[in-house]
N, C-alpha and C. Protein backbone atom coordinates (compact mmCIF):
# COMPACT_ATOMS: atom_id res chain seq x y z
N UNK A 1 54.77 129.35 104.26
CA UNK A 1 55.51 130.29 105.08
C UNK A 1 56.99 130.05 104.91
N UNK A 2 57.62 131.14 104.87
CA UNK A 2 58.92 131.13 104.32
C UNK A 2 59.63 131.11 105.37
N UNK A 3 60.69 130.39 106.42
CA UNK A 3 61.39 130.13 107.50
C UNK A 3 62.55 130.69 107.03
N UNK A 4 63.54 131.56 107.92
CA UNK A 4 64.58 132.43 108.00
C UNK A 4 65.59 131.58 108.66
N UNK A 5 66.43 130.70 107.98
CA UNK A 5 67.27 129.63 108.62
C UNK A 5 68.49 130.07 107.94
N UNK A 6 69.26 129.83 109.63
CA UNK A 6 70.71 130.40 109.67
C UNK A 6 71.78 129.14 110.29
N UNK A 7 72.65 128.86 109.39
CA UNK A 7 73.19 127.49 110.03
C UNK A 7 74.86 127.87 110.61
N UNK A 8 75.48 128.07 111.47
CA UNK A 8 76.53 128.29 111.80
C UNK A 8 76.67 127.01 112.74
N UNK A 9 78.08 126.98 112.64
CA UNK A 9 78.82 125.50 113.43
C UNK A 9 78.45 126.14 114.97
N UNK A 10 77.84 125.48 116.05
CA UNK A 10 78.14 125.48 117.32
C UNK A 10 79.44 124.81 118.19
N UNK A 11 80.47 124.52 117.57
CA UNK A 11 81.70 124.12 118.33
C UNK A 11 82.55 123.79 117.24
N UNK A 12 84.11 124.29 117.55
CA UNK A 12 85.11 123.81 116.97
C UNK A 12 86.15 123.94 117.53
N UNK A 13 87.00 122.41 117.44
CA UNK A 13 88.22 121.83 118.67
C UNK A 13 88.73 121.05 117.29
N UNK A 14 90.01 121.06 118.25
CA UNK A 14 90.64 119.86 117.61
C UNK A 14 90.81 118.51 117.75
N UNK A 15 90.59 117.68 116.96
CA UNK A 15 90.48 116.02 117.78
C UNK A 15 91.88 116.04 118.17
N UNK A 16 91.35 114.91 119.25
CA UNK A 16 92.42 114.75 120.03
C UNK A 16 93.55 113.44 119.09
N UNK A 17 93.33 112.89 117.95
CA UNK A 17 94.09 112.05 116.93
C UNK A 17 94.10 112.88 115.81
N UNK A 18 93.44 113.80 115.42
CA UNK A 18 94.07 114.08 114.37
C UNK A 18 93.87 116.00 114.70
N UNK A 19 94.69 116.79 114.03
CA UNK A 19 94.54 118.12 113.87
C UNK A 19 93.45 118.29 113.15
N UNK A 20 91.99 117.86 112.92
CA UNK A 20 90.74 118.09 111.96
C UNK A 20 90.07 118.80 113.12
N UNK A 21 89.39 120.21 112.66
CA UNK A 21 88.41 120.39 113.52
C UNK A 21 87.22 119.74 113.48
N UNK A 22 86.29 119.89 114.08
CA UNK A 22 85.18 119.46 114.14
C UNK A 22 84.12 120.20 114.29
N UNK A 23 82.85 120.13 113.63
CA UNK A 23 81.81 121.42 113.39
C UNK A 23 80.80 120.66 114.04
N UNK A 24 79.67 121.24 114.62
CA UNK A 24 78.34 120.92 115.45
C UNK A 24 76.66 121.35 115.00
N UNK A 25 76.23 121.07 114.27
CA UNK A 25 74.51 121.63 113.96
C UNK A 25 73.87 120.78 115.40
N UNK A 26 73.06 121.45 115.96
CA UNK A 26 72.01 121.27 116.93
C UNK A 26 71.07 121.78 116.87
N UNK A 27 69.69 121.24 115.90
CA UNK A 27 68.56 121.49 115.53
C UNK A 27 67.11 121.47 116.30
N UNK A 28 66.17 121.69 115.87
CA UNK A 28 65.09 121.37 116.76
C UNK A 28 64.73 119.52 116.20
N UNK A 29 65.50 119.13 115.31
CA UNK A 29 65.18 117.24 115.38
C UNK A 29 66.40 116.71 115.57
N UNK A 30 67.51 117.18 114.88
CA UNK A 30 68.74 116.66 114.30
C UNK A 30 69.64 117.25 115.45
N UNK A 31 70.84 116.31 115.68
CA UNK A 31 72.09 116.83 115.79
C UNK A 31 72.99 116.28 115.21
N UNK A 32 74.03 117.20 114.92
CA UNK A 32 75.06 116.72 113.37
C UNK A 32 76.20 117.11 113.89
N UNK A 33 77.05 116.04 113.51
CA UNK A 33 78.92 116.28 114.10
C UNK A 33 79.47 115.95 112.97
N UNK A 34 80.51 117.13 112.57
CA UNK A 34 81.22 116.52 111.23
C UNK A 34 82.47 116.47 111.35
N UNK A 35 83.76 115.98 111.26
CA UNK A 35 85.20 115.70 111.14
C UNK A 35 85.32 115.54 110.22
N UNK A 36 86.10 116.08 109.82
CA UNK A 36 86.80 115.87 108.63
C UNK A 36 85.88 115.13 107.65
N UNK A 37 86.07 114.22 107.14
CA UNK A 37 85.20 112.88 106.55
C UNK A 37 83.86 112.30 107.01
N UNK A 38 84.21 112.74 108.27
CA UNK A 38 82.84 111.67 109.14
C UNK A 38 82.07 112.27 109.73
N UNK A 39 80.57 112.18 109.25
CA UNK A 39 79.52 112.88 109.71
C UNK A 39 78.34 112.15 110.58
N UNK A 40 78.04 112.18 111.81
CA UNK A 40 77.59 111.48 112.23
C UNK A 40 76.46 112.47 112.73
N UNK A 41 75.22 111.71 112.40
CA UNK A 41 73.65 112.47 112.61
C UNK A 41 72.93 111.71 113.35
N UNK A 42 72.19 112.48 114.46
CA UNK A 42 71.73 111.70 115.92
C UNK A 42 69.98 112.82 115.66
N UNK A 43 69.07 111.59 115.51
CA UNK A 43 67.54 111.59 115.49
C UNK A 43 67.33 112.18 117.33
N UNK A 44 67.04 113.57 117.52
CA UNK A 44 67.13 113.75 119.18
C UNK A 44 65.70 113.11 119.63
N UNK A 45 64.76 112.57 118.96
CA UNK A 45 63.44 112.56 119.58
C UNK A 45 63.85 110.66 119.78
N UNK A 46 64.59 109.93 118.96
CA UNK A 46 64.54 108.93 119.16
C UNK A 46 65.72 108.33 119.47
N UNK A 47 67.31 109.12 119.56
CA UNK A 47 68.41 109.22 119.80
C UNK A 47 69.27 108.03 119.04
N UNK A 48 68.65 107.47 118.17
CA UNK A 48 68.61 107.12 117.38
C UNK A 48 70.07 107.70 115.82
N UNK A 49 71.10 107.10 115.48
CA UNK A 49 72.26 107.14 115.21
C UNK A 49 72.61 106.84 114.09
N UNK A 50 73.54 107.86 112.73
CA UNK A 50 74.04 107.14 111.30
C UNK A 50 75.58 108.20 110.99
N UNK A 51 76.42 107.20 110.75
CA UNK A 51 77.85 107.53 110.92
C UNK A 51 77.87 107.84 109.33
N UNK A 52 78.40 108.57 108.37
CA UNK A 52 78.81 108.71 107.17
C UNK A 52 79.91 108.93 106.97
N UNK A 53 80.94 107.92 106.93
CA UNK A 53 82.95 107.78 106.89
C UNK A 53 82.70 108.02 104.90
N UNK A 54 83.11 109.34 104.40
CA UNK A 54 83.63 109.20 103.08
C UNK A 54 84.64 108.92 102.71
N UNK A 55 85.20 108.18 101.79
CA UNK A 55 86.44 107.69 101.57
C UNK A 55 86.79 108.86 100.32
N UNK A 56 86.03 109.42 99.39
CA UNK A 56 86.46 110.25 98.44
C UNK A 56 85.52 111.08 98.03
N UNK A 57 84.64 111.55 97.53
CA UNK A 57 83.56 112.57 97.03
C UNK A 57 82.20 111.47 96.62
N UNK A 58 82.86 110.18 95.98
CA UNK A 58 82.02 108.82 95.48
C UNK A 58 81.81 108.37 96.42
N UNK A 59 83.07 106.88 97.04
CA UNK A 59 82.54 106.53 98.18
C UNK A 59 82.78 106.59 99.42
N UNK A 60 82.39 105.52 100.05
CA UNK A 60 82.38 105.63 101.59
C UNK A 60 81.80 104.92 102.39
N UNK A 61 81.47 104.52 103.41
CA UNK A 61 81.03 103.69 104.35
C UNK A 61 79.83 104.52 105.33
N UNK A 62 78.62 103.58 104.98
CA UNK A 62 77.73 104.54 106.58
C UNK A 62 77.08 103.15 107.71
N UNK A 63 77.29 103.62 108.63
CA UNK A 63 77.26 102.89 109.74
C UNK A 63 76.39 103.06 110.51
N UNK A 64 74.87 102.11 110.92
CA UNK A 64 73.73 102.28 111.61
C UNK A 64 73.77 102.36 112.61
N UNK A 65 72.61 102.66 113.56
CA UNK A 65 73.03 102.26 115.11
C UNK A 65 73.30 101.19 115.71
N UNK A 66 72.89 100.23 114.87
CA UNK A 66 73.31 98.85 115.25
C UNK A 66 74.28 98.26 114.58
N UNK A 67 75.32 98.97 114.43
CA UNK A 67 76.92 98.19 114.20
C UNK A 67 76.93 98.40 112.53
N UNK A 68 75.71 97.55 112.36
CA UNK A 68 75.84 97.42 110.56
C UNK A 68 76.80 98.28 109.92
N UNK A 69 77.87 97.74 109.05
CA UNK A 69 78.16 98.98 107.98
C UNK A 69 77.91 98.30 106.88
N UNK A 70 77.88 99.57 105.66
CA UNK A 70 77.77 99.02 103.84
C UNK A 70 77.96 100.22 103.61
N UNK A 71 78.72 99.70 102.29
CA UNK A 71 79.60 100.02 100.93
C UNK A 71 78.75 101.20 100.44
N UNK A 72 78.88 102.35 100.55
CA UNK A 72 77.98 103.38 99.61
C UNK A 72 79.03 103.67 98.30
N UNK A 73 78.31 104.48 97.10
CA UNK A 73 78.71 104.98 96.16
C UNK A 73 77.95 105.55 95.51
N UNK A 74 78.03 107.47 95.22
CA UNK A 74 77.23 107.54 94.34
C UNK A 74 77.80 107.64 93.12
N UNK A 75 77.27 108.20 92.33
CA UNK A 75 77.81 108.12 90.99
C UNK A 75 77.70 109.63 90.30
N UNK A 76 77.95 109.77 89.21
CA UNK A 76 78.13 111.57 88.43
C UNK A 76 76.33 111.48 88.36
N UNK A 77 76.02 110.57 88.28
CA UNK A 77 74.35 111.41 87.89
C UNK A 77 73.87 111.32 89.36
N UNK A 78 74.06 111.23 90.52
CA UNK A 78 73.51 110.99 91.75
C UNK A 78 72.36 109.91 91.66
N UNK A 79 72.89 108.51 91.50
CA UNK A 79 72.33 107.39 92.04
C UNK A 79 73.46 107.24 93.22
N UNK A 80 72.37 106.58 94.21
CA UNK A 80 73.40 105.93 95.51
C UNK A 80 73.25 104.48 95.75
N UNK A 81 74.01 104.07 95.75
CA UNK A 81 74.55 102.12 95.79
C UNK A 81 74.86 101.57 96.86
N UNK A 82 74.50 100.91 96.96
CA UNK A 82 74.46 100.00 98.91
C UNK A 82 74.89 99.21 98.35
N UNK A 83 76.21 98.58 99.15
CA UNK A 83 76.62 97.22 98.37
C UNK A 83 76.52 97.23 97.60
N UNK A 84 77.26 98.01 96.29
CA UNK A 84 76.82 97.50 94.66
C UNK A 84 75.37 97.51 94.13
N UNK A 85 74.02 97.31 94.85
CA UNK A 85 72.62 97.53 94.98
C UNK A 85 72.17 99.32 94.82
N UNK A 86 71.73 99.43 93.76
CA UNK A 86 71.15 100.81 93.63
C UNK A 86 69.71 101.07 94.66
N UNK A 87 70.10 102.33 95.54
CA UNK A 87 69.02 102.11 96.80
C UNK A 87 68.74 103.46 96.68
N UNK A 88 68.99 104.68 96.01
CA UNK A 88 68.49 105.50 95.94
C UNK A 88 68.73 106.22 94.47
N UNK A 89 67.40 106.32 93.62
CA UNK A 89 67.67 106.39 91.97
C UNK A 89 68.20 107.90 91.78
N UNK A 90 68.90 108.21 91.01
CA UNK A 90 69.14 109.73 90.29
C UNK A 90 67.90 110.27 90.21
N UNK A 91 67.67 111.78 90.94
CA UNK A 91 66.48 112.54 90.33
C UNK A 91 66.30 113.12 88.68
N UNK A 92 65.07 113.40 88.36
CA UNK A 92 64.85 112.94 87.08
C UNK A 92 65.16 114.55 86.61
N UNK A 93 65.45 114.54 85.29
CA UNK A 93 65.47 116.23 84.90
C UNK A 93 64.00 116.46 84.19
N UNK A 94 63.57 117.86 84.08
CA UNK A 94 62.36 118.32 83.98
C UNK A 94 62.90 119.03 82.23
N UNK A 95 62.73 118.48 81.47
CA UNK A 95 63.09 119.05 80.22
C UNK A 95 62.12 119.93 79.79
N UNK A 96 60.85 119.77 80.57
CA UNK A 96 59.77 120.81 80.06
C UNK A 96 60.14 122.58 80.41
N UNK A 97 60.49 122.28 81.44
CA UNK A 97 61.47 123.92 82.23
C UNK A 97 62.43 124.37 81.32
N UNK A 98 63.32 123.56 80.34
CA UNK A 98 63.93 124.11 79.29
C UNK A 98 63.73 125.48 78.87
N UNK A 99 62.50 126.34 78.46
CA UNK A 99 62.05 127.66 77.92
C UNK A 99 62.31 128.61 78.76
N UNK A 100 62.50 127.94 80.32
CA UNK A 100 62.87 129.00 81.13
C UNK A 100 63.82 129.45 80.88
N UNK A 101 64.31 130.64 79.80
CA UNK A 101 65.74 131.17 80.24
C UNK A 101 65.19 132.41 80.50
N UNK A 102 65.20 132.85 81.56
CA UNK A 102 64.82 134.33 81.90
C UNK A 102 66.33 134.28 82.74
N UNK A 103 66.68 136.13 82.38
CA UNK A 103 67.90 136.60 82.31
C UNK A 103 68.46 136.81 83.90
N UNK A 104 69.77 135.99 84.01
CA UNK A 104 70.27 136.16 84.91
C UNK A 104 70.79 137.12 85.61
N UNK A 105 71.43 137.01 86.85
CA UNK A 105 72.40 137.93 87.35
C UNK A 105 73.76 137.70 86.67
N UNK A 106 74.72 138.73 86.11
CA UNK A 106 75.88 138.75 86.00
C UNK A 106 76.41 138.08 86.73
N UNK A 107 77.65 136.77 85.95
CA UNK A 107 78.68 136.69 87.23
C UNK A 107 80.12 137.16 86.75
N UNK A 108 80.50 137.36 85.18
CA UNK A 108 81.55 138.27 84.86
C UNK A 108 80.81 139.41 84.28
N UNK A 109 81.52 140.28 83.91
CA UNK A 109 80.92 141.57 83.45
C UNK A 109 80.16 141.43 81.73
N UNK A 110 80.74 140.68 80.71
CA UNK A 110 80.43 140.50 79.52
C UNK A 110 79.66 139.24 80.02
N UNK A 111 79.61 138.35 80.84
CA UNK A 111 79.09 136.94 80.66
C UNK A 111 77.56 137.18 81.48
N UNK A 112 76.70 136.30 81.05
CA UNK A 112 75.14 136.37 81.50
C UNK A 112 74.95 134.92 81.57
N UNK A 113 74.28 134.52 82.95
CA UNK A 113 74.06 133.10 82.84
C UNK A 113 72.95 132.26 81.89
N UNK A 114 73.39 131.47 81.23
CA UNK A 114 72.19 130.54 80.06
C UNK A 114 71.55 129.61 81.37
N UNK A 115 70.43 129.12 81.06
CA UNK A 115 70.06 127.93 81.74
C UNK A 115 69.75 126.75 81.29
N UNK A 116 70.12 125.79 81.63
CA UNK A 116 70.83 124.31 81.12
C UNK A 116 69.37 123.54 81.62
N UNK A 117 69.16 123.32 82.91
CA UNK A 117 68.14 122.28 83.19
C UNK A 117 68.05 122.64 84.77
N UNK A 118 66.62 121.75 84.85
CA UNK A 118 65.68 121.68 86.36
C UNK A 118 65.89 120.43 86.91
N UNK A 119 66.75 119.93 87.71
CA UNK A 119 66.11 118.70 88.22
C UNK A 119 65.33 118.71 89.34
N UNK A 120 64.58 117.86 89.62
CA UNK A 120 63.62 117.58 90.71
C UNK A 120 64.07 116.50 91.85
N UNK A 121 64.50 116.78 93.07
CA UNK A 121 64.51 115.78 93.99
C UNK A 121 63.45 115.47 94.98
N UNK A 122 63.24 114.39 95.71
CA UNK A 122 62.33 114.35 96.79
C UNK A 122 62.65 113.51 97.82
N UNK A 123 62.79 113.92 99.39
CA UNK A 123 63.40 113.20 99.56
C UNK A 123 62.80 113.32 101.59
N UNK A 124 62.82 112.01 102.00
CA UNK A 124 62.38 111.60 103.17
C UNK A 124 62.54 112.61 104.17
N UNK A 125 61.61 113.47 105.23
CA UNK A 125 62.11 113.99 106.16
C UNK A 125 62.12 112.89 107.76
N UNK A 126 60.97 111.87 107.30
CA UNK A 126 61.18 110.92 108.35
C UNK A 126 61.69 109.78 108.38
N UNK A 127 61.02 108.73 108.75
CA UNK A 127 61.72 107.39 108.75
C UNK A 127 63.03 107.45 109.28
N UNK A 128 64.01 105.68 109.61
CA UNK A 128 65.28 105.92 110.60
C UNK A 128 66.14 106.58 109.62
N UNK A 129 66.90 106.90 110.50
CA UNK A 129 68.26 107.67 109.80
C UNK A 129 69.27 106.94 108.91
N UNK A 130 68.91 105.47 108.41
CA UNK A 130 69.77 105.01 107.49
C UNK A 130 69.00 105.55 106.28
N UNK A 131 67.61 105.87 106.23
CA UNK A 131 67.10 106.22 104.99
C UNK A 131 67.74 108.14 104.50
N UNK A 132 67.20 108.74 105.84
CA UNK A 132 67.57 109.72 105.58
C UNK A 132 68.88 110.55 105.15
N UNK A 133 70.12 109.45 105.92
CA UNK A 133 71.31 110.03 105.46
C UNK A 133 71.11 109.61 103.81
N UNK A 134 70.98 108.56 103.15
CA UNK A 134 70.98 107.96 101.96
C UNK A 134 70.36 109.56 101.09
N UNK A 135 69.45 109.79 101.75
CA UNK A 135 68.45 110.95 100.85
C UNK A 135 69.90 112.65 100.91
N UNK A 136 70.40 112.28 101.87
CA UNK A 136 71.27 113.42 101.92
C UNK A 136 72.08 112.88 100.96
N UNK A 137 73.09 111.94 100.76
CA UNK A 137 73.92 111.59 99.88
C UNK A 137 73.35 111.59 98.57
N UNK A 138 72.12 111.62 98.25
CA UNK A 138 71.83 111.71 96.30
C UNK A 138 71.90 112.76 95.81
N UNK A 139 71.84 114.21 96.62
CA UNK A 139 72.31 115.45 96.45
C UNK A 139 72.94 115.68 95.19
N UNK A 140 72.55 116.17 94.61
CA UNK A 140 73.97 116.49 93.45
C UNK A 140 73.94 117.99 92.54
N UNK A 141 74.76 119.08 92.59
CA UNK A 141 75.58 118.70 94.05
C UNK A 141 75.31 118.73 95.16
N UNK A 142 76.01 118.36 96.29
CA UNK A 142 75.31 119.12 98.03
C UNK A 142 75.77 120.29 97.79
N UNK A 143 74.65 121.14 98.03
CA UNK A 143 74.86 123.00 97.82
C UNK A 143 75.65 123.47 99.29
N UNK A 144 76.84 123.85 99.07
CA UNK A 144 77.49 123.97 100.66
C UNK A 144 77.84 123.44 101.70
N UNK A 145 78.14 123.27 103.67
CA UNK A 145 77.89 122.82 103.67
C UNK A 145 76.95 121.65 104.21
N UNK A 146 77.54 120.67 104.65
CA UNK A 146 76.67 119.29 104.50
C UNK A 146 75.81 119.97 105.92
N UNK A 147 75.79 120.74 106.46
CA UNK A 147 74.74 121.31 107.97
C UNK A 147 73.87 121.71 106.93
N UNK A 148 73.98 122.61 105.84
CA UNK A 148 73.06 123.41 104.65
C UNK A 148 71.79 122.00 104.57
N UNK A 149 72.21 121.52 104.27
CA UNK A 149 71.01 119.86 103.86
C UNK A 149 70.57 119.25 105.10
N UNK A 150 71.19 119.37 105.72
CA UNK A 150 70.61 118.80 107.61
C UNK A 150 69.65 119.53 108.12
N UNK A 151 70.39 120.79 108.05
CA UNK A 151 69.07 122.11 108.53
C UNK A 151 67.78 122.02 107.63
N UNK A 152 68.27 121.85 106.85
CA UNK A 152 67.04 122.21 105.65
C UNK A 152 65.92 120.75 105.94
N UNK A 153 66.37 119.84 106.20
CA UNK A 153 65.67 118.70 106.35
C UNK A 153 64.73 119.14 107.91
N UNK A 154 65.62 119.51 108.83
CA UNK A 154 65.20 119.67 109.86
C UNK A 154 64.15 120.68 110.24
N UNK A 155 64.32 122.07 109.10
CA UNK A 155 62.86 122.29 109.02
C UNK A 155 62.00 122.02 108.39
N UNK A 156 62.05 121.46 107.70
CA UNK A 156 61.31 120.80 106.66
C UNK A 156 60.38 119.93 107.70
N UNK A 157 61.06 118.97 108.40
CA UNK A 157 60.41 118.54 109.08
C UNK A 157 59.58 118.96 110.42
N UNK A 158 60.41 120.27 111.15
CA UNK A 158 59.62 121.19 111.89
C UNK A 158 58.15 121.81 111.18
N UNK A 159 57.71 121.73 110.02
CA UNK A 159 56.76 122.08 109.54
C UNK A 159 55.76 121.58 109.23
N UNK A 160 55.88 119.89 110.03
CA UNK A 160 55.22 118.73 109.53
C UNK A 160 55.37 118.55 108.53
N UNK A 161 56.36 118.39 107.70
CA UNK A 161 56.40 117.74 106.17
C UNK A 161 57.01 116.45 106.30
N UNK A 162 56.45 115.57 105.30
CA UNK A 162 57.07 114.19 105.56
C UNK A 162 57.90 114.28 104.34
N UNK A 163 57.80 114.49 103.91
CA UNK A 163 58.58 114.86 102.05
C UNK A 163 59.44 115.95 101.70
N UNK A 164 60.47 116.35 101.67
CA UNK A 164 60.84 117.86 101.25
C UNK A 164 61.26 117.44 99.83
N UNK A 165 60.31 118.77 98.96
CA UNK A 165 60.71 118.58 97.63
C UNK A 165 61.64 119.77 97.12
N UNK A 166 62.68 119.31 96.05
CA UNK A 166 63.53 120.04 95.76
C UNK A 166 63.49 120.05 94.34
N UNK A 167 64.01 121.58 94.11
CA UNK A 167 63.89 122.06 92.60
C UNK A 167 65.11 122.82 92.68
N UNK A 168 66.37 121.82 91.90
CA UNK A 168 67.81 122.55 91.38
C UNK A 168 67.86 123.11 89.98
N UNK A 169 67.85 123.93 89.72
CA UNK A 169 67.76 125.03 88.08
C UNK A 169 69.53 125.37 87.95
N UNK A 170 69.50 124.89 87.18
CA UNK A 170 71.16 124.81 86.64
C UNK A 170 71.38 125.85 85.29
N UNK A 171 72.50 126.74 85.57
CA UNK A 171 72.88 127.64 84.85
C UNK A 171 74.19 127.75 84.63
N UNK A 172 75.01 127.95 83.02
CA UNK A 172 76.32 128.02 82.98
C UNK A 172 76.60 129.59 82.20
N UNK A 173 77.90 129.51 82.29
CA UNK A 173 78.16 130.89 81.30
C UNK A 173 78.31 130.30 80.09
N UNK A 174 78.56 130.79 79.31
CA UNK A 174 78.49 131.21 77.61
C UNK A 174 79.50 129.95 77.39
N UNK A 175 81.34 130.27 78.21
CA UNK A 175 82.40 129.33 77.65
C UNK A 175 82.33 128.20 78.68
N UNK A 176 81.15 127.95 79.46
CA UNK A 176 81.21 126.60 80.36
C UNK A 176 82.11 126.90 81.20
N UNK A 177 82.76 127.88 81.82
CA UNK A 177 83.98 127.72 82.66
C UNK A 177 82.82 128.00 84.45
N UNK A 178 81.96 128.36 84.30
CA UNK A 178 81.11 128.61 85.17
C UNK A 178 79.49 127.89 85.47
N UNK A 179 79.24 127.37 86.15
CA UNK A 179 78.00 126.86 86.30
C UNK A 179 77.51 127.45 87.98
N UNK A 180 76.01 127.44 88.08
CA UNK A 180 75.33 128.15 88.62
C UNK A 180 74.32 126.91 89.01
N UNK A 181 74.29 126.97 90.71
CA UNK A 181 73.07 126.23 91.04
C UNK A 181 72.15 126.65 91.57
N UNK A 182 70.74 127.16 91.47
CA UNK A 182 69.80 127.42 92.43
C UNK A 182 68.73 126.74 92.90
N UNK A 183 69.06 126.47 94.48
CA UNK A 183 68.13 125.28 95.15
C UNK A 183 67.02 126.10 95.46
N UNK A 184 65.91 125.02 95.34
CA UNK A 184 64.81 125.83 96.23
C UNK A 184 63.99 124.33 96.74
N UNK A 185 64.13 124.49 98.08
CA UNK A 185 63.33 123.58 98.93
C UNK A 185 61.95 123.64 99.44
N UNK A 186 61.07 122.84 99.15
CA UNK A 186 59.44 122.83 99.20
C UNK A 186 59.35 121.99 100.69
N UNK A 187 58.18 122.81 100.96
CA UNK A 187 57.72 121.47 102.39
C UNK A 187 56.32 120.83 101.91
N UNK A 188 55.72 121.15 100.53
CA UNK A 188 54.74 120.09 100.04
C UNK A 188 55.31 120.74 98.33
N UNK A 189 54.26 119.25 97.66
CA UNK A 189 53.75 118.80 96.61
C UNK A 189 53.76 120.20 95.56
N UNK A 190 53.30 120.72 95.99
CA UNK A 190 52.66 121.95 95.09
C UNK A 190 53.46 122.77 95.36
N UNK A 191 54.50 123.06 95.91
CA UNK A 191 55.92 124.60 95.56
C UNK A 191 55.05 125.20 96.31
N UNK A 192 54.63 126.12 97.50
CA UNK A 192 53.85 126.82 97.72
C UNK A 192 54.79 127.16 99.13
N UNK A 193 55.24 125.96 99.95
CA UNK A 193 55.93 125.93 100.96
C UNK A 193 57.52 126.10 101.07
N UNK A 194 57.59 127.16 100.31
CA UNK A 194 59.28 127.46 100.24
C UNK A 194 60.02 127.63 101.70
N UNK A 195 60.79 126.27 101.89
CA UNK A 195 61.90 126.25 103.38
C UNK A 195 62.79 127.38 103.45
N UNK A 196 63.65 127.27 102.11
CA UNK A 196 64.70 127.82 101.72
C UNK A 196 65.22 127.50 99.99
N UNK A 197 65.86 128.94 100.28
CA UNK A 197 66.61 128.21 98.69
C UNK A 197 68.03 128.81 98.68
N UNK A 198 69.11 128.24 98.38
CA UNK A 198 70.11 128.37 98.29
C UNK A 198 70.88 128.17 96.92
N UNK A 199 72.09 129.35 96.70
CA UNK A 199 72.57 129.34 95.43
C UNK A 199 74.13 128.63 95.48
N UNK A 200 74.72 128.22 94.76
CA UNK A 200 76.29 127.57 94.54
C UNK A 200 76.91 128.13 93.34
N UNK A 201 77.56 128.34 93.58
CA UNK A 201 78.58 128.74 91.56
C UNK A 201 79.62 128.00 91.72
N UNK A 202 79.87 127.18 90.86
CA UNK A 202 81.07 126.32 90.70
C UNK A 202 81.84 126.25 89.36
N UNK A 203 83.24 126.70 89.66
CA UNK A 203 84.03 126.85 88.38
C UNK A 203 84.85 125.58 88.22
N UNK A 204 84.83 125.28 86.82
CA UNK A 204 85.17 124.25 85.86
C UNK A 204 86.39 123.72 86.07
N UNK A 205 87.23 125.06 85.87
CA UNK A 205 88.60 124.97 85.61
C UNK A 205 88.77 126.34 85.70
């Protein structure tokens, strides 16, 4: 069953230290506060707490409910590093999907998108929230924003899924100045349970 999910910020103020607004997701599991840099996601059934301070697009600091912090980093292929410790591996690419080039939508008028590759992610809808933010950070890219991957988890998990599987199909134009992402989120094994799927276009230069 295909779920009709719409993510808009529920509040925006200005902190009272810095001029950053601040955006609000309030889900049926999750609630999500983002500032500027710092995203902090609260488990409502177990109230239960994980701070994500980015320092740059790589790293950053995430902080448990119990004080703990460590060193994150991911990297260009989306592995994520705890302390220097690789704790969540790069998803793998599907080179067999290669043949798929069936013809895109235009995104300039002469240009038609080619398709490059499939990767496959999979990634926790339960367990505490130090695992789950980790599963949000291997993203690559995060398609939009960071509420886009919260929500999506959150129904994922409204559907009883313990797993949400993801299938990113990557497409560029002809001179590379354009690339094309299309997500599509599973709530099982077998693709059958489409959450959502969401598209990104990101230019080069």
């Amino acid at each position: 069953m295909l779920m009709s999910l719409t993510v808009q910020p529920l509040a925006t103020y200005a902190s009272e230290t810095e001029n950053t607004p601040t955006e609000s997701y309030d889900g049926e599991n999750f609630i999500a506060t983002q500032t500027g840099n710092t995203l902090v996601i609260q488990d409502k059934k177990t109230g239960e707490t994980v701070t994500i301070d980015m320092n740059d697009e790589e790293n950053g600091i995430i902080t448990s409910d119990d004080g703990t912090t460590e060193n994150i980093h991911r990297d260009e292929e989306g592995n994520v590093y705890v302390n220097n410790e690789l704790e969540v591996e790069a998803p793998p690419i599907d080179i067999n999907e290669g043949n798929d080039i069936t013809p895109q939508p235009q995104l300039l008028k002469a240009s038609k998108w080619i398709y490059v590759q499939t990767t496959k992610y999979n990634t926790t809808t339960q367990g505490n929230m130090r695992s789950l933010a980790l599963g949000i950070l291997s993203f690559m890219p995060i398609t939009g924003p960071i509420f886009g991957i919260v929500a999506i988890i959150d129904a994922a998990r409204s559907m009883g899924a313990k797993t949400l599987y993801v299938r990113v199909k990557q497409y560029r134009t002809s001179g590379y100045q354009f690339y094309k992402y299309d997500s599509y989120y599973y709530a099982n094994a077998s693709l059958t349970k489409l959450v959502k799927k969401t598209s990104q276009t990101k230019r080069m230069w």
